[in-house]
PDB file of N, CA and C in Angstrom:
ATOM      1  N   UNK A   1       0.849  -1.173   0.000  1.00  0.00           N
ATOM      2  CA  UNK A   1       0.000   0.000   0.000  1.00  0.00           C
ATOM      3  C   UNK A   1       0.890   1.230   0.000  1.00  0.00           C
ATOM      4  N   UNK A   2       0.639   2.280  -0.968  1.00  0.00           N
ATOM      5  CA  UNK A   2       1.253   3.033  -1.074  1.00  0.00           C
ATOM      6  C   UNK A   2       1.009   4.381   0.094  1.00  0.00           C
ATOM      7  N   UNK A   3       1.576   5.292  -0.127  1.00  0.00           N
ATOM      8  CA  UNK A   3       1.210   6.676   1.228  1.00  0.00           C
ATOM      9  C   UNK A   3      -0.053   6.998   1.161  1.00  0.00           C
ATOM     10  N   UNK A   4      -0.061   7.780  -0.368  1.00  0.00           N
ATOM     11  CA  UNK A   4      -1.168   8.293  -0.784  1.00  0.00           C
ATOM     12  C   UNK A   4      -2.701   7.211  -0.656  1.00  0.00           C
ATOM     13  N   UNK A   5      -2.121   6.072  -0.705  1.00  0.00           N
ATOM     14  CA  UNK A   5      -3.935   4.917  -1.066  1.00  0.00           C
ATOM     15  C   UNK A   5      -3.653   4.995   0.596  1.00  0.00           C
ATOM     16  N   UNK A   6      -3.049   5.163   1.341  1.00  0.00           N
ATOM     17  CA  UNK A   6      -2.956   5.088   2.896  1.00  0.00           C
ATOM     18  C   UNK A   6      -3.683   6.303   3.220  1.00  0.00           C
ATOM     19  N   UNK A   7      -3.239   7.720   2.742  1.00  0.00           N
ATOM     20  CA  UNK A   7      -3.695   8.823   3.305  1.00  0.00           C
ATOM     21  C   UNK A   7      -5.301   8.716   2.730  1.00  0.00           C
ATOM     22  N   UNK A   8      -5.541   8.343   1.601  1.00  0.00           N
ATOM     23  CA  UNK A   8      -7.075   8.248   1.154  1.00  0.00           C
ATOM     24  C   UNK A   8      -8.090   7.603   1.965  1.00  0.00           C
ATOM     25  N   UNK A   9      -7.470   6.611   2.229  1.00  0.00           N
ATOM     26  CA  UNK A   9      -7.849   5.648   3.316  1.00  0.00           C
ATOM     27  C   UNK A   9      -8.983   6.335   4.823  1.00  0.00           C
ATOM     28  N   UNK A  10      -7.286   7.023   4.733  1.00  0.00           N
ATOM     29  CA  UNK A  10      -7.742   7.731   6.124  1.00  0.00           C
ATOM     30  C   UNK A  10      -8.751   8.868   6.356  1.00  0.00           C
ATOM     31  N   UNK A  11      -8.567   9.221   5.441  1.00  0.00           N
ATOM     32  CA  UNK A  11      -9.523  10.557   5.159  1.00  0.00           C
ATOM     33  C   UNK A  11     -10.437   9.959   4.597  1.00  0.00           C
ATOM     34  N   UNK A  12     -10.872   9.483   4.076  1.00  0.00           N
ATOM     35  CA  UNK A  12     -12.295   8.516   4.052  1.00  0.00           C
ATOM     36  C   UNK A  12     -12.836   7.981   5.325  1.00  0.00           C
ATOM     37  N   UNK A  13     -12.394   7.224   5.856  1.00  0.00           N
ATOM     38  CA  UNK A  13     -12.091   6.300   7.419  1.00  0.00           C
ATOM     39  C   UNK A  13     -12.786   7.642   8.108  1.00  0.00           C
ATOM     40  N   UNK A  14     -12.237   8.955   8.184  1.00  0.00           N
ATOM     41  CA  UNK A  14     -12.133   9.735   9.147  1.00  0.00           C
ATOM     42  C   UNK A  14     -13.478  10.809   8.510  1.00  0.00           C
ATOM     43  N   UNK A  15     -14.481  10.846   7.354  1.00  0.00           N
ATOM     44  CA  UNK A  15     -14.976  11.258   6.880  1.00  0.00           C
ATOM     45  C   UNK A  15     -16.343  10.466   7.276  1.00  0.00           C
ATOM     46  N   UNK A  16     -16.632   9.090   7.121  1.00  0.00           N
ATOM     47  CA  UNK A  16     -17.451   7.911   7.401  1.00  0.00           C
ATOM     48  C   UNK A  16     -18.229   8.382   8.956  1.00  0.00           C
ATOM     49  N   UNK A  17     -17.028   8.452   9.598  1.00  0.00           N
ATOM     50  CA  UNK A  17     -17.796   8.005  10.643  1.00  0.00           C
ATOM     51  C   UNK A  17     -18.685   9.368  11.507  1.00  0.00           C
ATOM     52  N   UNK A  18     -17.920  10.603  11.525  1.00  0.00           N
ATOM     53  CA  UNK A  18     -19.184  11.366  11.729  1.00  0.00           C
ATOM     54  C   UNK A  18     -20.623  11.517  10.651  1.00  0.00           C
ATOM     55  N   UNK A  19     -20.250  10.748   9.677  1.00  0.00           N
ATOM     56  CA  UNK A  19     -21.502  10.578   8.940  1.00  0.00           C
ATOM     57  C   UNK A  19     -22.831   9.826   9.655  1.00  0.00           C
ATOM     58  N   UNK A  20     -21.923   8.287  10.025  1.00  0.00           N
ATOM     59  CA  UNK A  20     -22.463   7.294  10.299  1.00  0.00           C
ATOM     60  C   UNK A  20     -23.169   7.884  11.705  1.00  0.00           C
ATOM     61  N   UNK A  21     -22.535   8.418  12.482  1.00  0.00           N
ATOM     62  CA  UNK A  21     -23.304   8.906  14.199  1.00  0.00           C
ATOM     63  C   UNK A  21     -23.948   9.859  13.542  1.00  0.00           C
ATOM     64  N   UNK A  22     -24.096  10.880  12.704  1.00  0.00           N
ATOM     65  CA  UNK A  22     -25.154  11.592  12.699  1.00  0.00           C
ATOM     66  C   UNK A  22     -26.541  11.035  11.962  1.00  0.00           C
ATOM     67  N   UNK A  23     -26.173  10.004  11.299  1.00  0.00           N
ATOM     68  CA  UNK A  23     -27.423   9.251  10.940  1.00  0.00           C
ATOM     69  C   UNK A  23     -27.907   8.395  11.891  1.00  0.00           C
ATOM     70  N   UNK A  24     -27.383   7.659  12.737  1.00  0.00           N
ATOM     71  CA  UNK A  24     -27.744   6.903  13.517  1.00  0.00           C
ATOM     72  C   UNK A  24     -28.511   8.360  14.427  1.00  0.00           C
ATOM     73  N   UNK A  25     -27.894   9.304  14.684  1.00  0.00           N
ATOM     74  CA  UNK A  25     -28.927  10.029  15.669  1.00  0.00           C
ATOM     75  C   UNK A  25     -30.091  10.506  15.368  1.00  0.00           C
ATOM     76  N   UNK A  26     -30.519  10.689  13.949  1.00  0.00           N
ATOM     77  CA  UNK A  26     -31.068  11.028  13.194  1.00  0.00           C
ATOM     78  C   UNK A  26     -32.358  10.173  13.245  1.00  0.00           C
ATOM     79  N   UNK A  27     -31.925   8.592  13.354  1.00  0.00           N
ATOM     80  CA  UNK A  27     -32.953   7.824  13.188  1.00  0.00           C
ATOM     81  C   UNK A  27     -33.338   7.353  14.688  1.00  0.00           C
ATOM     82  N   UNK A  28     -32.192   7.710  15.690  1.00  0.00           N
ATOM     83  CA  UNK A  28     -32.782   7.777  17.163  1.00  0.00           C
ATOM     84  C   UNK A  28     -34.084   8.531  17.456  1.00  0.00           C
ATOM     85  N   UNK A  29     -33.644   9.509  16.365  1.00  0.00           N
ATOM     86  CA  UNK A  29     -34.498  10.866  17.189  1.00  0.00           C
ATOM     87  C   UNK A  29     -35.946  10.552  16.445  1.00  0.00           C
ATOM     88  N   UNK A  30     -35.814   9.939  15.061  1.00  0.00           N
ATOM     89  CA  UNK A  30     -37.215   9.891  14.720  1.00  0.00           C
ATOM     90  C   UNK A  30     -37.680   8.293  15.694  1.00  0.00           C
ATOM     91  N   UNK A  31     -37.330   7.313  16.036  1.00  0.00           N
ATOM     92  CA  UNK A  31     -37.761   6.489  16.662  1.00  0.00           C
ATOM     93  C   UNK A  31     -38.532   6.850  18.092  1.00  0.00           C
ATOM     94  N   UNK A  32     -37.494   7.955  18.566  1.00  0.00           N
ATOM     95  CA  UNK A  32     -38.221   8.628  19.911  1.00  0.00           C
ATOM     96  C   UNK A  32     -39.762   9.244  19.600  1.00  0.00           C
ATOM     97  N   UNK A  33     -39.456  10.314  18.210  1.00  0.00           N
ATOM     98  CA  UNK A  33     -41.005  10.468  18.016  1.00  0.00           C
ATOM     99  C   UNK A  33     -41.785  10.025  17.700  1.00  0.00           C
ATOM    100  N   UNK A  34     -41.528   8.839  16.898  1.00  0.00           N
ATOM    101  CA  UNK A  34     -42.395   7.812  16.150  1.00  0.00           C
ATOM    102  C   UNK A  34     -43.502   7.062  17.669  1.00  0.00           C
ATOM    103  N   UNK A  35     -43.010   6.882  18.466  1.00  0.00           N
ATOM    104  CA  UNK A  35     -42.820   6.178  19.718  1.00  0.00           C
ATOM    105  C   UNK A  35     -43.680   7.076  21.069  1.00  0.00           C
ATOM    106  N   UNK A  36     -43.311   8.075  20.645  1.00  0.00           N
ATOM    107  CA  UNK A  36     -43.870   9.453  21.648  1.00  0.00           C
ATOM    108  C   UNK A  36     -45.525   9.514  20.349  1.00  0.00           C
ATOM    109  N   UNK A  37     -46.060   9.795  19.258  1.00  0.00           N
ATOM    110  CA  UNK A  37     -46.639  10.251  18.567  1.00  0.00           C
ATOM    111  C   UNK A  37     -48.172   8.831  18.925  1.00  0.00           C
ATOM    112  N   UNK A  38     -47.382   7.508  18.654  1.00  0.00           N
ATOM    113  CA  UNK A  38     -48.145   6.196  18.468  1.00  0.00           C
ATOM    114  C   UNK A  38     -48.534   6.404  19.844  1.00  0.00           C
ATOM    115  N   UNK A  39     -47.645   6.470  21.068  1.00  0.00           N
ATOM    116  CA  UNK A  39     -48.269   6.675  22.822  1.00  0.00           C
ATOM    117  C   UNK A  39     -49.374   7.875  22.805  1.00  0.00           C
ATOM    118  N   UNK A  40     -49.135   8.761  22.498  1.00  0.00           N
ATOM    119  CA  UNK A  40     -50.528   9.517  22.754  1.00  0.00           C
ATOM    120  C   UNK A  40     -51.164   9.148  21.741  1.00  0.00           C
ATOM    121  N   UNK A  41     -51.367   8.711  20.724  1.00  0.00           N
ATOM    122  CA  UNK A  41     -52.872   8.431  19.733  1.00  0.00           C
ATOM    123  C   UNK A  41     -52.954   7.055  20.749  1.00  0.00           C
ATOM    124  N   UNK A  42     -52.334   6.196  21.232  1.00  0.00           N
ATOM    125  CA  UNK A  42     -53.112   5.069  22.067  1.00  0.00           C
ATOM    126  C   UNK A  42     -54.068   5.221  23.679  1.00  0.00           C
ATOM    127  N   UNK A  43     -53.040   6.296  23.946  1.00  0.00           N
ATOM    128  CA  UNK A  43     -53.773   6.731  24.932  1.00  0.00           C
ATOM    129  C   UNK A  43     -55.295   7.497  24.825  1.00  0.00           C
ATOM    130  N   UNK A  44     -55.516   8.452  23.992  1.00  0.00           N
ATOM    131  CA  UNK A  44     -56.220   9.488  23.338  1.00  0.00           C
ATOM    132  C   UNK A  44     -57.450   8.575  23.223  1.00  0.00           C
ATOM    133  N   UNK A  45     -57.245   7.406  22.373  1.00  0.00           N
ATOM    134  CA  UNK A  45     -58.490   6.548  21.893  1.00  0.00           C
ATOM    135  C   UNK A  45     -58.964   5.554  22.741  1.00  0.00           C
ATOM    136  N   UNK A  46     -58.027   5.523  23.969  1.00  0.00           N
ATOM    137  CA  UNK A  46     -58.648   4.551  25.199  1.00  0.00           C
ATOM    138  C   UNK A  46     -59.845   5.467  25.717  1.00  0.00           C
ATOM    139  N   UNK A  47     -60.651   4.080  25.700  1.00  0.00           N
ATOM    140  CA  UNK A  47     -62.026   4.924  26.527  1.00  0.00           C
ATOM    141  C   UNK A  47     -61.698   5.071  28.240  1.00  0.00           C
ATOM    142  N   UNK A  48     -62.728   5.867  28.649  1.00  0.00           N
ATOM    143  CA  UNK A  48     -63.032   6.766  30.239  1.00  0.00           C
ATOM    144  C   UNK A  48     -63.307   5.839  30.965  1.00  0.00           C
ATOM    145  N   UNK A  49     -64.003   4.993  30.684  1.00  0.00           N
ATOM    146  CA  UNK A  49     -64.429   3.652  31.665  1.00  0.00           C
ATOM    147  C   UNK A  49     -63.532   2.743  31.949  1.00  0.00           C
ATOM    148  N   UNK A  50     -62.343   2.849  31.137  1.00  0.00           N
ATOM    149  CA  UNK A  50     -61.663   1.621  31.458  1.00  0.00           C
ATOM    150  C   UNK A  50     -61.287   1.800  33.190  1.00  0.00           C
ATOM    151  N   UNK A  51     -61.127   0.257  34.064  1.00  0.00           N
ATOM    152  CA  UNK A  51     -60.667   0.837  35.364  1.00  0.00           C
ATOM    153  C   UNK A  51     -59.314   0.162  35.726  1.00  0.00           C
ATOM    154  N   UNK A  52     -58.739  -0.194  34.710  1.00  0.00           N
ATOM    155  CA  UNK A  52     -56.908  -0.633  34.625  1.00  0.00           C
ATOM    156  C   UNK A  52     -56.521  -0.164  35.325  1.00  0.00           C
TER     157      UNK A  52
END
């Protein structure tokens, strides 16, 4: 392996991965709302009588 396919490497390598955590947070954050959105429409449509 030469310097340069080494330095490419790296700077790719080193380019990837704040990609990769900002997508992963990305899809944290919609899972939280997805999750928060489905809990109140379940709650919302439970009836008054229930005595759970």
């Amino acid at each position: 392996m030469s310097a340069t396919t080494a330095a490419a490497s790296f700077e790719r390598f080193d380019w990837e991965n704040p990609t990769i955590a900002v997508l992963l947070l990305l899809s944290l954050a919609c899972a939280l709302v997805s999750a928060r959105l489905q809990r109140e429409q379940r709650t919302a449509t439970r009836p008054k009588s229930s005595t759970c």
